[in-house]
Structure formats: structure tokens, C-alpha cells
N, C-alpha and C. Protein backbone atom coordinates (compact mmCIF):
# COMPACT_ATOMS: atom_id res chain seq x y z
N UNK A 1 66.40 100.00 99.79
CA UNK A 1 67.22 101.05 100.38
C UNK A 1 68.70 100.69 100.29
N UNK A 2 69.22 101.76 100.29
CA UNK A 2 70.97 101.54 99.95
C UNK A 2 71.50 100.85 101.10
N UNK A 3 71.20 101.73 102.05
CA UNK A 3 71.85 101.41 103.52
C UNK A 3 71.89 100.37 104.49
N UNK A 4 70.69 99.35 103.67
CA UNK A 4 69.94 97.98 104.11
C UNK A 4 71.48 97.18 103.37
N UNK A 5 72.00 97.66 102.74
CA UNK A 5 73.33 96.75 101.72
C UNK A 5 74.44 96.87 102.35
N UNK A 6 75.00 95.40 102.99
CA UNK A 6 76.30 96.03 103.59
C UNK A 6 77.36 95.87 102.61
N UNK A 7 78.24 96.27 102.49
CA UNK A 7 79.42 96.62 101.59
C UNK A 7 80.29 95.82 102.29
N UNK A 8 81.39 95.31 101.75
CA UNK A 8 82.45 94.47 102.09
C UNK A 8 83.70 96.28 102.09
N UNK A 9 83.46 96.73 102.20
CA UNK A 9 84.11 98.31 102.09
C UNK A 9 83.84 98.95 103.51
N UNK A 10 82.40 98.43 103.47
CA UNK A 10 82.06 99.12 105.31
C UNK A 10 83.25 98.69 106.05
N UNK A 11 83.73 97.54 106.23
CA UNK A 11 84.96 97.05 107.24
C UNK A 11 86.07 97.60 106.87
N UNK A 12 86.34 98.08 105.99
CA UNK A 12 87.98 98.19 105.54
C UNK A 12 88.02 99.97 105.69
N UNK A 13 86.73 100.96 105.34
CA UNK A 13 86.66 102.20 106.11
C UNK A 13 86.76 102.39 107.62
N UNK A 14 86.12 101.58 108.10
CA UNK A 14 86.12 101.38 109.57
C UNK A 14 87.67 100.59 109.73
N UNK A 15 88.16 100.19 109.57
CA UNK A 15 89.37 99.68 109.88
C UNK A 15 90.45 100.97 109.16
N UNK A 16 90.25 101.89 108.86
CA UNK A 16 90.57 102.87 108.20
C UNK A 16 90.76 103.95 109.32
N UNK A 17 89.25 104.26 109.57
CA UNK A 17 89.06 105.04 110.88
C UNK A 17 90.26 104.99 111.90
N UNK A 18 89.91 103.60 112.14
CA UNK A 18 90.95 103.26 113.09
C UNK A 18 92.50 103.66 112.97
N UNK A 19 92.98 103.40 111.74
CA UNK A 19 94.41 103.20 111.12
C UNK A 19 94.52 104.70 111.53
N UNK A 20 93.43 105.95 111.42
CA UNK A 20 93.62 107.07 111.13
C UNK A 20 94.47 108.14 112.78
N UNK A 21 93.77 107.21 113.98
CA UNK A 21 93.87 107.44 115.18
C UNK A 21 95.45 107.07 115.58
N UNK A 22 96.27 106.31 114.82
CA UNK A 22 97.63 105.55 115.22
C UNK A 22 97.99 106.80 114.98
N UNK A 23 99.69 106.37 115.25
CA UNK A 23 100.46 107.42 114.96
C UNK A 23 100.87 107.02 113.32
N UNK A 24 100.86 105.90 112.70
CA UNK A 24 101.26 105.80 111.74
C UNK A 24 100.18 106.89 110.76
N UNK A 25 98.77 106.23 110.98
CA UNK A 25 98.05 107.26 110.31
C UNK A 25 98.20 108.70 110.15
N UNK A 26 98.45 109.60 111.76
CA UNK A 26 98.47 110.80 111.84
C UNK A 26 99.61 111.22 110.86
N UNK A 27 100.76 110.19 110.90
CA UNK A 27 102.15 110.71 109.77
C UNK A 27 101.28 111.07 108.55
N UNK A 28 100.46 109.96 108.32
CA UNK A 28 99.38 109.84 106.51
C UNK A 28 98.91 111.64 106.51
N UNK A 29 98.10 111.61 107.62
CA UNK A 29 97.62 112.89 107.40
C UNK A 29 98.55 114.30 107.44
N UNK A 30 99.25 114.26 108.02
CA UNK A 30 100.36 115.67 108.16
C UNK A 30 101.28 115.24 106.69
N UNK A 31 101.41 114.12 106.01
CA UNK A 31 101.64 114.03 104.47
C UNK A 31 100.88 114.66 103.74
N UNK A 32 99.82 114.27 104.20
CA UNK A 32 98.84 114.19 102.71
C UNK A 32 98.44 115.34 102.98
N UNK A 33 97.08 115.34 103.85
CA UNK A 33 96.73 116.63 103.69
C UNK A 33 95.49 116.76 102.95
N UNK A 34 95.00 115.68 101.87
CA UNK A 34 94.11 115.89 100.96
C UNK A 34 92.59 115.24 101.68
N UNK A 35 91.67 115.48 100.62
CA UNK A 35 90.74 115.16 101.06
C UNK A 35 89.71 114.28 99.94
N UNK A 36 89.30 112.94 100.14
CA UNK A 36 89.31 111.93 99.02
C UNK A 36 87.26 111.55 99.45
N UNK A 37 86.57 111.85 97.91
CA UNK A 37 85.59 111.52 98.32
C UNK A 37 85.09 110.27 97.81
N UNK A 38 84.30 109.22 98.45
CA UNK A 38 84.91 107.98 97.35
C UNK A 38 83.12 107.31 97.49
N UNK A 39 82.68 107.12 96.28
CA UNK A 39 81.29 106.34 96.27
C UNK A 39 81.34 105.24 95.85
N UNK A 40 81.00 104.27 96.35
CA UNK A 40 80.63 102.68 96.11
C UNK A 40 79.13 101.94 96.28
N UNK A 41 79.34 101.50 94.80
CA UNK A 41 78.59 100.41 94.63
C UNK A 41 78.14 99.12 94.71
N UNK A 42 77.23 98.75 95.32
CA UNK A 42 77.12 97.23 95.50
C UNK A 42 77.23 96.75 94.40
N UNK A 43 77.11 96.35 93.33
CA UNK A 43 76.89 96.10 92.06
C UNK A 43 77.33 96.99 91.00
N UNK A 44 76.15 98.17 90.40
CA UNK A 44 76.86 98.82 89.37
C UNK A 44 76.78 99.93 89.40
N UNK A 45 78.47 100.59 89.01
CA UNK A 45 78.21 101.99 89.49
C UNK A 45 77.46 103.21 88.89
N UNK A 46 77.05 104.05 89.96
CA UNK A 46 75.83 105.32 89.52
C UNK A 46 75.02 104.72 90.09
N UNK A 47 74.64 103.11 90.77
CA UNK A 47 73.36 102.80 91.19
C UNK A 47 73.60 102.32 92.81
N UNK A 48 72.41 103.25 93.65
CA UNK A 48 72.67 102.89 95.34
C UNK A 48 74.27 103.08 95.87
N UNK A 49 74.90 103.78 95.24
CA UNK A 49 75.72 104.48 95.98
C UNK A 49 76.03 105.09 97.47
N UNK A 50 77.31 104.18 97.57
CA UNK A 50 77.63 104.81 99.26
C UNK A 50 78.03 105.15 99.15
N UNK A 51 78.31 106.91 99.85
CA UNK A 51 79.30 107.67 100.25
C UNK A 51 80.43 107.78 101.16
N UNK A 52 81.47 107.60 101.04
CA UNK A 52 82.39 107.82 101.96
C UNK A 52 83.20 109.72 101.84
N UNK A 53 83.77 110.00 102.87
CA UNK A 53 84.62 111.23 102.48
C UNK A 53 85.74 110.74 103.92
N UNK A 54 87.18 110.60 103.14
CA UNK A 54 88.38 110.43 103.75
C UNK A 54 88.94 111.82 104.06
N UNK A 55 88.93 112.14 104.82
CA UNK A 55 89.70 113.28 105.28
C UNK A 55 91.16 113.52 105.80
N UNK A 56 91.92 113.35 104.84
CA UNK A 56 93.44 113.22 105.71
C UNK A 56 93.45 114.63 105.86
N UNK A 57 92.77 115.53 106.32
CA UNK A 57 93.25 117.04 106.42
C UNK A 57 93.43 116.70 108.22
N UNK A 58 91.85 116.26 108.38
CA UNK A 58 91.33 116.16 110.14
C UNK A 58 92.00 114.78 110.51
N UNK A 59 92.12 113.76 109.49
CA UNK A 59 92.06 112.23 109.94
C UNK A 59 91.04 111.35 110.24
N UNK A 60 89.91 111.98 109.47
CA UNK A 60 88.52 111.36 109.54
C UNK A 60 88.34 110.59 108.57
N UNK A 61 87.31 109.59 108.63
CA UNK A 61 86.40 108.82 107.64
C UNK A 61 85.51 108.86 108.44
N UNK A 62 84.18 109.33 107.07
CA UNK A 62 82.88 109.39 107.84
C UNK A 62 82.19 108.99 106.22
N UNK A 63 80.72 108.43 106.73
CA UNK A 63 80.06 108.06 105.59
C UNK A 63 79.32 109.35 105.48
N UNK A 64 78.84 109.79 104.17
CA UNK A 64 78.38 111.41 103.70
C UNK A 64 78.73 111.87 102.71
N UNK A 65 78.70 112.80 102.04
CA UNK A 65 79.25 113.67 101.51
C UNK A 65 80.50 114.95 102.28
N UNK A 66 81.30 115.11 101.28
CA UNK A 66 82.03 116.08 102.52
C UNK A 66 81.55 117.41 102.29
N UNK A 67 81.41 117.72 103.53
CA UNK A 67 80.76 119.06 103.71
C UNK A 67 81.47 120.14 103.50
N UNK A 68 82.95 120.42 103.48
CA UNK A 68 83.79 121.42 103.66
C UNK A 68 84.09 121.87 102.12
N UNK A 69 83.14 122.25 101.21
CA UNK A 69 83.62 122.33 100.19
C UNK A 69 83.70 121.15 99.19
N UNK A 70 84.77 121.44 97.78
CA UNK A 70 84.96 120.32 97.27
C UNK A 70 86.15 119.37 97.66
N UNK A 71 85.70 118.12 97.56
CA UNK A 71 87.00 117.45 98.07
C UNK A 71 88.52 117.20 96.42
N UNK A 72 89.42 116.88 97.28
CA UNK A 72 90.62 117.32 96.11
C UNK A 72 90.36 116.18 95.27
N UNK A 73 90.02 114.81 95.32
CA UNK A 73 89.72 113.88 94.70
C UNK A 73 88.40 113.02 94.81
N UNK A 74 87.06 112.42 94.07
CA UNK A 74 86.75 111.46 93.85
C UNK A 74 86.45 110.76 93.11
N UNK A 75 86.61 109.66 93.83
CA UNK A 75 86.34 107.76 93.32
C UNK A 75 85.31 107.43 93.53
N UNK A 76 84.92 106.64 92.22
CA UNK A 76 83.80 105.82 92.33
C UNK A 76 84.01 104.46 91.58
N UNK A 77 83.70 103.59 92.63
CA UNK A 77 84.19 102.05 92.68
C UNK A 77 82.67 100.76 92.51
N UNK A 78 82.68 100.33 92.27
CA UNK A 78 81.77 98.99 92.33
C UNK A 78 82.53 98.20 93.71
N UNK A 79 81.84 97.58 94.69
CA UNK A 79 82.06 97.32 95.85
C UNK A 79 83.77 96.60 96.18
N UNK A 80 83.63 95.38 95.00
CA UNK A 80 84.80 94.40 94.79
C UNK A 80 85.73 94.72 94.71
N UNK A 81 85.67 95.80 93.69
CA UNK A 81 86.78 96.05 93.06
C UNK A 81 87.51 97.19 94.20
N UNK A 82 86.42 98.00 94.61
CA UNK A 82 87.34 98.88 96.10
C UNK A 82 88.11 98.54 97.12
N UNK A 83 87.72 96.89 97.40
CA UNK A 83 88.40 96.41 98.02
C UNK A 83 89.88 95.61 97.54
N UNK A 84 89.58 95.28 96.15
CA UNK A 84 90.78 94.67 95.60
C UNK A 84 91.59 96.06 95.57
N UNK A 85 91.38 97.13 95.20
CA UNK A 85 92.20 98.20 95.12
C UNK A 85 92.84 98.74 96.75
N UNK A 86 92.01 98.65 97.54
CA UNK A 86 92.25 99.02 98.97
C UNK A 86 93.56 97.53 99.57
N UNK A 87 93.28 96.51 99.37
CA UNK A 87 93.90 95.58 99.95
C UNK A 87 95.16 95.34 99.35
N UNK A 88 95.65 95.79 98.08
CA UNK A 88 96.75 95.77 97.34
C UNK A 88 96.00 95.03 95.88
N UNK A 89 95.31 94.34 96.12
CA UNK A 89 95.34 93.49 95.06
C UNK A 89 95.54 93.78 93.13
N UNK A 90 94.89 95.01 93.48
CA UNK A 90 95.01 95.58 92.27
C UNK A 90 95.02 96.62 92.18
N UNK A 91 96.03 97.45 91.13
CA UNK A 91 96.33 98.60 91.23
C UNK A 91 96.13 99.63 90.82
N UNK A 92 95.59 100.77 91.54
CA UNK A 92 95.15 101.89 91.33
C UNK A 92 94.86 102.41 89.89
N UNK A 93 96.26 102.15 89.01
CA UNK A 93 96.14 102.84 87.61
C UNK A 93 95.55 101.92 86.76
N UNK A 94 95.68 100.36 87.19
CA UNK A 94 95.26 99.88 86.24
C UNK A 94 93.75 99.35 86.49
N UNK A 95 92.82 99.53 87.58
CA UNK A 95 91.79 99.98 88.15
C UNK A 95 91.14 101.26 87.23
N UNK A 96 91.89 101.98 87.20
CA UNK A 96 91.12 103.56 86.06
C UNK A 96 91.07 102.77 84.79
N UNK A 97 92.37 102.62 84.49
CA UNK A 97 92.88 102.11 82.69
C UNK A 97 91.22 100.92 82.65
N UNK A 98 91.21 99.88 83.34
CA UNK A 98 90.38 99.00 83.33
C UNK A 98 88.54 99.71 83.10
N UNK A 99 88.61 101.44 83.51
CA UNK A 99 86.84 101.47 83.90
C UNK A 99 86.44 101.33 84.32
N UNK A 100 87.31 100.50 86.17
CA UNK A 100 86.97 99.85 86.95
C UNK A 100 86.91 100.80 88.28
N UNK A 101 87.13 101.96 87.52
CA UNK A 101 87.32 103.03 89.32
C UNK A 101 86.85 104.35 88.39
N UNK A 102 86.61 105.58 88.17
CA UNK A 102 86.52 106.55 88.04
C UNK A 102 86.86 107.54 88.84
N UNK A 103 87.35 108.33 88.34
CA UNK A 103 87.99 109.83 89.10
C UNK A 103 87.49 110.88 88.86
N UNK A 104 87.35 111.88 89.90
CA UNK A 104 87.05 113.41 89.55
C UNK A 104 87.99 113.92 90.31
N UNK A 105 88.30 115.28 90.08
CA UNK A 105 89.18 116.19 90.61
C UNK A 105 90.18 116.23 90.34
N UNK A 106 91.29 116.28 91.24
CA UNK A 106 92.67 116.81 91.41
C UNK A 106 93.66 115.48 90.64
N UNK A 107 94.02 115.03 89.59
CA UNK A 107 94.88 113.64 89.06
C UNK A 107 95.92 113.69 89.91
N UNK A 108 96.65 114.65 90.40
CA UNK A 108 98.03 114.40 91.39
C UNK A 108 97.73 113.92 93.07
N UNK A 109 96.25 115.02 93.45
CA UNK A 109 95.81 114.26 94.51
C UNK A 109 94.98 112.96 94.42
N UNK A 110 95.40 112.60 92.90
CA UNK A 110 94.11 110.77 93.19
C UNK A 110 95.69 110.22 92.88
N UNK A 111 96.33 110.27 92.24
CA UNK A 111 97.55 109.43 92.48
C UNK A 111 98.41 109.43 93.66
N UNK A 112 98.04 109.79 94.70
CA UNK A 112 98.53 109.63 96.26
C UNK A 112 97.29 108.49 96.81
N UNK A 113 96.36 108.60 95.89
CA UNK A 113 95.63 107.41 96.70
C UNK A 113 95.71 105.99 96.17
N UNK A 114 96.53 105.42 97.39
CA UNK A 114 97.30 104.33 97.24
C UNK A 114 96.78 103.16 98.43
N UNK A 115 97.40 101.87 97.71
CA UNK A 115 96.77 100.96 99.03
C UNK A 115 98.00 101.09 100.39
N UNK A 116 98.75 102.15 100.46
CA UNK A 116 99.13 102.56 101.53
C UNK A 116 98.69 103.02 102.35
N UNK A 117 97.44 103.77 102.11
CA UNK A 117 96.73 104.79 102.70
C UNK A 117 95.69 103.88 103.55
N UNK A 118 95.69 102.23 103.21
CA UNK A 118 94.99 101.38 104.29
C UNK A 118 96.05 100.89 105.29
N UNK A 119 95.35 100.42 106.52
CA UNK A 119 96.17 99.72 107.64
C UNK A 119 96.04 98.44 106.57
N UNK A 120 97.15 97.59 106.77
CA UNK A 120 97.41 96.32 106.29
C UNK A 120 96.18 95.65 106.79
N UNK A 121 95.35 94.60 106.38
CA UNK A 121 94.34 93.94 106.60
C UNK A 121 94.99 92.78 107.61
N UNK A 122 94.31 92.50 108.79
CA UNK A 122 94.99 91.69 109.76
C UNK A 122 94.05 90.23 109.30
N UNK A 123 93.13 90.69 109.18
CA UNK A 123 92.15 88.96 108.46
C UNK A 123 91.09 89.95 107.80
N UNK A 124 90.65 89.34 106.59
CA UNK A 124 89.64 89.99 105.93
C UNK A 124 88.79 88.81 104.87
């Protein structure tokens, strides 16, 4: 089962959540506005996929699919690499360029998704 797999991603959504409740976050969302659906893999992607859907419309992260329609952007990551992209480590474009992230949707709303869009990692 997928859900038996914890993701090193589970913490950094949930620390996400959180970021989303600050006031810094709420600025993210009255920016953005968009809505980012993002699947990760323990291993390789297309296989046991977790769902996430970021909602900077509401300021949610919830694991699922998003229900409201289509979302303006998604990603699909292999576990590691979501987090190297989420934590700064590596960067977004060169994450795609690499094969290492995939995109659907909106290209102007996936280039707002940035490792800004995480709270800074306090220990990880």
C-alpha cells in the first residue's frame, strides 16, 4: 500500500500547512492565488503516488486530489528530489531541464512555484 510509505515530503507539506496559517503565508496566498497539484513518489515516478493539492486560493494543503476543478499547475516528483527542490537545494528549472520533476498545466503558474513558497526548514 502507498500510504504504509512515509515520504520525507509528508513533513515539509505539513510544515507547509502550517507556514500557510502565518501571516507571512496568508501574504503567499492573496499573491498567488493559484492552485498547485503535486504527486510524489517514493522511488519512481507514475508508481504509488502521493497526492498532494496546495491551495494558495483557500491556504490549504491537503493530501487528495483537488476537488475544485482543474488545478492551475501539476508536479510530479520522485520523493528526494521534492524535497531538494522544496528546501532550496535545487532548482526548480533545472529540476524540469533534468526529468527530475514534470509539469502539467499552466507554465507561468508552475514558474511561481518556488522554494519560497516553503517556510524555511527550522531542522530537517
Amino acid at each position: 500500500m502507498a500510504d504504509s510509505t512515509q515520504l520525507k515530503s509528508d513533513a515539509l507539506l505539513e510544515q507547509m500547512k502550517q507556514h500557510l496559517s502565518t501571516d507571512a503565508g496568508k501574504a503567499l496566498v492573496k499573491k498567488l492565488g493559484l492552485v498547485y497539484q503535486i504527486n510524489i513518489a517514493p522511488k519512481k515516478m507514475g508508481f504509488d503516488e502521493v497526492t498532494y493539492t496546495v491551495d494558495l486560493k483557500k491556504g490549504e494543503v491537503a493530501k487528495g486530489s483537488y476537488e475544485g476543478g482543474k488545478p492551475d499547475a501539476t508536479f510530479t516528483f520522485k520523493d528526494d528530489d521534492f524535497v531538494k527542490v522544496a528546501t532550496g537545494k535545487m532548482n526548480p528549472q533545472i529540476a524540469f531541464m533534468r526529468g527530475l520533476m514534470k509539469v502539467k498545466g499552466s507554465l507561468s503558474a508552475a514558474q511561481k512555484f518556488t522554494p519560497d513558497l516553503f517556510p524555511k526548514p527550522s531542522k530537517m
